[in-house]
N, C-alpha and C. Protein backbone atom coordinates (compact mmCIF):
# COMPACT_ATOMS: atom_id res chain seq x y z
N UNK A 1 105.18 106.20 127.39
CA UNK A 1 103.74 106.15 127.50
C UNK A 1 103.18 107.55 127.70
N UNK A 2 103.90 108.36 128.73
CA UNK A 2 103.36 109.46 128.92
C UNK A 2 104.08 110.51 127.45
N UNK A 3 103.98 110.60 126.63
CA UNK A 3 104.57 111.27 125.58
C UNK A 3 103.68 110.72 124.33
N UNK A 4 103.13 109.65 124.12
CA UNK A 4 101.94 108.82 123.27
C UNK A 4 100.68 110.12 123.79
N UNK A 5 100.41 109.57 125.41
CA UNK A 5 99.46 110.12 125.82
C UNK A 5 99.43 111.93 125.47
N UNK A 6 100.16 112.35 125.68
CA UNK A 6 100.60 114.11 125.53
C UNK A 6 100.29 114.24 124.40
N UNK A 7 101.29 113.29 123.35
CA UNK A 7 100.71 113.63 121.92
C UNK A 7 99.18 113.65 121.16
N UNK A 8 98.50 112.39 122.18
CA UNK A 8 97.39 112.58 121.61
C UNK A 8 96.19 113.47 122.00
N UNK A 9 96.77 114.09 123.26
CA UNK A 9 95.90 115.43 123.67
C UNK A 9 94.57 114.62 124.60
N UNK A 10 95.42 113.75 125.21
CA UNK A 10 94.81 113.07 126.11
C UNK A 10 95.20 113.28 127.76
N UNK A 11 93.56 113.16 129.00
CA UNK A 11 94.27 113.13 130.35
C UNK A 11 94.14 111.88 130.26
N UNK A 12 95.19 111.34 131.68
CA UNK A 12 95.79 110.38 132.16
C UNK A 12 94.55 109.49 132.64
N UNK A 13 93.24 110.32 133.00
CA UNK A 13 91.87 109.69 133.16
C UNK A 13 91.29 108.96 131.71
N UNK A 14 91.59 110.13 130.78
CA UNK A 14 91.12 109.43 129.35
C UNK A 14 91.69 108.28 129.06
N UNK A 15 93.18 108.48 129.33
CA UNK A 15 94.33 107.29 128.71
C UNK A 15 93.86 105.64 129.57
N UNK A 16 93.31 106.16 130.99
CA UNK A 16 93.43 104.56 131.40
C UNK A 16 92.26 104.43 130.69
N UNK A 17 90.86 105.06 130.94
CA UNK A 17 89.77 104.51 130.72
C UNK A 17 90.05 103.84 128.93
N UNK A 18 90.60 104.55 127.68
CA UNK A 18 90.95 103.90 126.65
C UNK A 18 91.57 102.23 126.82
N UNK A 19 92.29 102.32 127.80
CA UNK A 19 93.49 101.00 128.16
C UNK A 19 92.42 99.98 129.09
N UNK A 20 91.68 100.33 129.44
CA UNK A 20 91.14 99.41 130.44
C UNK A 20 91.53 98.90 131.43
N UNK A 21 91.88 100.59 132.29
CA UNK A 21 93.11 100.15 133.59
C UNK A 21 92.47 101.31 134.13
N UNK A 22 92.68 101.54 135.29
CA UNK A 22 92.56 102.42 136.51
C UNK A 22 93.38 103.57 136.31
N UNK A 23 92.77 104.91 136.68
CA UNK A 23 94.11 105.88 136.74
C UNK A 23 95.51 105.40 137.48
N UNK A 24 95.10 104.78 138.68
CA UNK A 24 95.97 104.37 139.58
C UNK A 24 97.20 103.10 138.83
N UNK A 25 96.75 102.45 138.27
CA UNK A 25 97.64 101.80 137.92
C UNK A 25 98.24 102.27 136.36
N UNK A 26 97.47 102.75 135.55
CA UNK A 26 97.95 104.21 135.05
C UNK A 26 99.39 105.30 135.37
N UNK A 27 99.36 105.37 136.55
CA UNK A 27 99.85 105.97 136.97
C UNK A 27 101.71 105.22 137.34
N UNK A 28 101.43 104.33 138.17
CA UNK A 28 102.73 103.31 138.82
C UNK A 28 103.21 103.28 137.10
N UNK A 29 102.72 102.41 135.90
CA UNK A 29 102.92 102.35 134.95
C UNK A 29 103.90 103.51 134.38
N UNK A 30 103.63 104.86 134.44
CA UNK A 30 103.83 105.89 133.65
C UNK A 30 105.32 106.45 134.45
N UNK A 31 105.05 106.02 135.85
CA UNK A 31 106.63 106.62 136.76
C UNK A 31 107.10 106.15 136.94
N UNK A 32 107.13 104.46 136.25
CA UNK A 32 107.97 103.55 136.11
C UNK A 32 108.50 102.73 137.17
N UNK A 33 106.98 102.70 138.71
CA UNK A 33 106.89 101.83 139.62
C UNK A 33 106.32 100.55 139.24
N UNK A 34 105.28 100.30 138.29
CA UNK A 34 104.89 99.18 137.92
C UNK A 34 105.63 99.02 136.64
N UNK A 35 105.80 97.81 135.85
CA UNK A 35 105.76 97.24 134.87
C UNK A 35 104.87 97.41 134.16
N UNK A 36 105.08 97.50 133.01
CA UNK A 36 103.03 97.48 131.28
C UNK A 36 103.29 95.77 131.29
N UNK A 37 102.14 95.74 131.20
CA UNK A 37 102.14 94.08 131.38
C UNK A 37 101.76 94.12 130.00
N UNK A 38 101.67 92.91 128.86
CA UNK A 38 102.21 92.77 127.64
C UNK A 38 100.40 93.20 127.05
N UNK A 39 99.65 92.52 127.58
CA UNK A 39 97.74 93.26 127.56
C UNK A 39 97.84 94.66 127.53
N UNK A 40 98.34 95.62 127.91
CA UNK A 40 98.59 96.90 128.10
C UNK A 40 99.12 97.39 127.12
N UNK A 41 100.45 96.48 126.71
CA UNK A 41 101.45 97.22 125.53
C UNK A 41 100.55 97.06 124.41
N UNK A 42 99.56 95.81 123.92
CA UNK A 42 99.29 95.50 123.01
C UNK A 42 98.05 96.84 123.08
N UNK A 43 97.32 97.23 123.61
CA UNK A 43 96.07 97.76 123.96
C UNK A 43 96.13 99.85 123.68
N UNK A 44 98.30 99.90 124.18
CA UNK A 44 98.64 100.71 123.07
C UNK A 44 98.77 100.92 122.16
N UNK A 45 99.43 100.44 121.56
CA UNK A 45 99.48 99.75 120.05
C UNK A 45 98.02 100.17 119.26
N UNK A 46 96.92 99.21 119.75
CA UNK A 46 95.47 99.50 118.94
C UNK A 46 94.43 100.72 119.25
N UNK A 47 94.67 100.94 120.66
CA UNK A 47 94.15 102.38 120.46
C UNK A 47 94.41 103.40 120.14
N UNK A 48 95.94 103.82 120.56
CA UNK A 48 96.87 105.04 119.90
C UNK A 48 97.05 104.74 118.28
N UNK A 49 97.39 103.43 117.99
CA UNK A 49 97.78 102.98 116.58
C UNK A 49 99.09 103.56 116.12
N UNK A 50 99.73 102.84 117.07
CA UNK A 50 101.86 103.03 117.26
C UNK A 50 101.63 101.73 117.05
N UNK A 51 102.84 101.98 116.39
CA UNK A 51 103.94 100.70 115.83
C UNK A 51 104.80 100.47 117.48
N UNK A 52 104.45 98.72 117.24
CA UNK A 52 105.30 98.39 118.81
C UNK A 52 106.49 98.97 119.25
N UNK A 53 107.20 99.41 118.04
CA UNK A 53 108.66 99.29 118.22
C UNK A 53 108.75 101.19 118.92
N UNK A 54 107.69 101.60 118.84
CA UNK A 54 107.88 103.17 118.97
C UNK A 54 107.14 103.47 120.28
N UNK A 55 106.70 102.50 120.99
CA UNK A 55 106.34 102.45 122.81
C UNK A 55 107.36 101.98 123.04
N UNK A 56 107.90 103.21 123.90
CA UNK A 56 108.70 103.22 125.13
C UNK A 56 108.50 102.43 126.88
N UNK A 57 109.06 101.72 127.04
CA UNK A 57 109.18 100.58 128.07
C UNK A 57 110.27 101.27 128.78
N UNK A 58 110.15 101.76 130.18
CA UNK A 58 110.83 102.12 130.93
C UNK A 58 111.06 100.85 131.92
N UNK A 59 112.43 100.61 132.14
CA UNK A 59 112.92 98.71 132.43
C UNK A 59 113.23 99.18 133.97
């Protein structure tokens, strides 16, 4: 996620407000304390416009 975001010359403020999430949970997401809940993955996908298979899911 954080490597989507880098590439697109985006801050981590831009990236949630695109996602429709909080920096804060933004954040847990990206250091791999929270889970991307599947609303999130999809919400990458259409705003960045990545192919599912090329977001990275840290397990």
């Amino acid at each position: 996620m954080e490597a989507i975001r880098i590439n697109a010359g985006k801050s981590r403020e831009e990236t949630a407000k695109l996602l429709g999430i909080s920096v804060d949970r933004y954040n847990r997401i990206a250091t791999g304390s929270s889970k991307m809940l599947a609303v999130e993955f999809i919400a990458i996908h259409k705003v960045f416009n990545i192919p599912y298979e090329n977001i990275a899911v840290k397990s």
